[in-house]
Protein backbone atom coordinates (compact mmCIF):
# COMPACT_ATOMS: atom_id res chain seq x y z
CA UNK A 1 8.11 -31.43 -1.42
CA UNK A 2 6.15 -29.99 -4.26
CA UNK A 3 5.47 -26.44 -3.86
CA UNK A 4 3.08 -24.15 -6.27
CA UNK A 5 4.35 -20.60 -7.77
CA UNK A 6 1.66 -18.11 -6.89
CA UNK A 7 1.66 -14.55 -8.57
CA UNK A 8 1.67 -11.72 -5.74
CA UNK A 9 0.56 -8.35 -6.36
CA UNK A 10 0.50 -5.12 -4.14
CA UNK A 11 -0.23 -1.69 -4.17
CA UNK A 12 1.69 1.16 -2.77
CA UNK A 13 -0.07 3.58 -0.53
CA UNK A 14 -0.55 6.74 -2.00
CA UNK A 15 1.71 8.89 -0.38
CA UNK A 16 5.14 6.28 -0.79
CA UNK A 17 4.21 6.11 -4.10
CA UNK A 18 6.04 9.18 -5.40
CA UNK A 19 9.38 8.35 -2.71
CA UNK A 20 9.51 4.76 -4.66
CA UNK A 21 9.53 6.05 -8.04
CA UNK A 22 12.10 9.22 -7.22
CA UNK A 23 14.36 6.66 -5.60
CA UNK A 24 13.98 4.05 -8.62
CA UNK A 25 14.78 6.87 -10.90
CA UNK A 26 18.00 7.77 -9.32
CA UNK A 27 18.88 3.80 -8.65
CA UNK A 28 17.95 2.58 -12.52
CA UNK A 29 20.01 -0.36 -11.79
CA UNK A 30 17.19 -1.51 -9.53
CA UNK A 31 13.59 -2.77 -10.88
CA UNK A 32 11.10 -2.43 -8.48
CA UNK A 33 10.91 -6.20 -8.48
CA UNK A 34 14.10 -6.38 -7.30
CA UNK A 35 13.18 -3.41 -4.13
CA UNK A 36 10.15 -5.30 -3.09
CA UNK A 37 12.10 -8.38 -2.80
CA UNK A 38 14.80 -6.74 -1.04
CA UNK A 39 12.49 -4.83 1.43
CA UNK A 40 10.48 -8.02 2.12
CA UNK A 41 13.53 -10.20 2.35
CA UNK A 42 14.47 -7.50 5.33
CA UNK A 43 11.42 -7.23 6.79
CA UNK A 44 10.55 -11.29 7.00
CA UNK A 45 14.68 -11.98 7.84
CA UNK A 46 14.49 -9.48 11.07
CA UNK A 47 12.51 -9.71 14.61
CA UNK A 48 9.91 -7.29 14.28
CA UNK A 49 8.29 -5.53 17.56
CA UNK A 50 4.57 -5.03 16.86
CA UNK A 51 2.83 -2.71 18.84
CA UNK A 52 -1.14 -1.97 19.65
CA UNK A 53 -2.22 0.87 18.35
CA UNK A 54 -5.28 2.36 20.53
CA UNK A 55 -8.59 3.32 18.10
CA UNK A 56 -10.96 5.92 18.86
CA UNK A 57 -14.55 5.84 17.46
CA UNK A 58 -15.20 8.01 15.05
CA UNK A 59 -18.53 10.47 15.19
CA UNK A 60 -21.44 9.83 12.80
CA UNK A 61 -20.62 13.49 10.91
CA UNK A 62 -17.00 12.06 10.91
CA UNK A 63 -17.92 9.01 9.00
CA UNK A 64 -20.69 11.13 6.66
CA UNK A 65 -17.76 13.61 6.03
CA UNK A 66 -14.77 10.75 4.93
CA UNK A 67 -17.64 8.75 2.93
CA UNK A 68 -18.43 11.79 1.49
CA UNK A 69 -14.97 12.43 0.57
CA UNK A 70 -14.18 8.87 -1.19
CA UNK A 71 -17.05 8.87 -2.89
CA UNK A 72 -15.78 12.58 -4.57
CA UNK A 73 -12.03 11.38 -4.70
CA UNK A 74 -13.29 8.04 -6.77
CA UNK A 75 -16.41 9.08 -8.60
CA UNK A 76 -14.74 8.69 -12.22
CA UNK A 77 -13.65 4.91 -11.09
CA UNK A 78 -17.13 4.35 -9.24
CA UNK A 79 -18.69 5.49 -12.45
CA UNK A 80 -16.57 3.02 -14.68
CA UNK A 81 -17.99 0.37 -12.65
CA UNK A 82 -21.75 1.06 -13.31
């Protein structure tokens, strides 16, 4: 069976950034590399219980204010891309 090696990139949300990188400072013995592959290794190796999660709609002035919002959070990067 031939099988192809395929690069795999991710990015951590924003808020478990800073928890990854305190914990891989105090563990320098472990690249984060080697955590992803751990964590995934766990994850994939165990029965996992997925549950629904129920939406709700969000308002038109909802929508106009979180637009409104990325589009000031990312305006530097938005601009690079002009």
């Amino acid at each position: 069976m031939s099988t192809k090696s395929h690069g795999i990139s991710f990015r951590l949300d924003s808020d478990l950034e800073p928890t990854v990188e305190q914990w891989l400072h105090q563990h320098p013995s472990i690249s984060m590399s080697r955590l992803a592959n751990l964590a995934i290794r766990g994850f994939v190796s165990n029965d996992q219980v997925l549950t629904a999660v129920k939406t709700v709609q969000a308002s038109k002035a909802e929508v106009k204010s979180s637009i409104s919002k990325l589009m000031k959070k990312h305006k530097k990067t938005l601009d690079e891309l002009k």
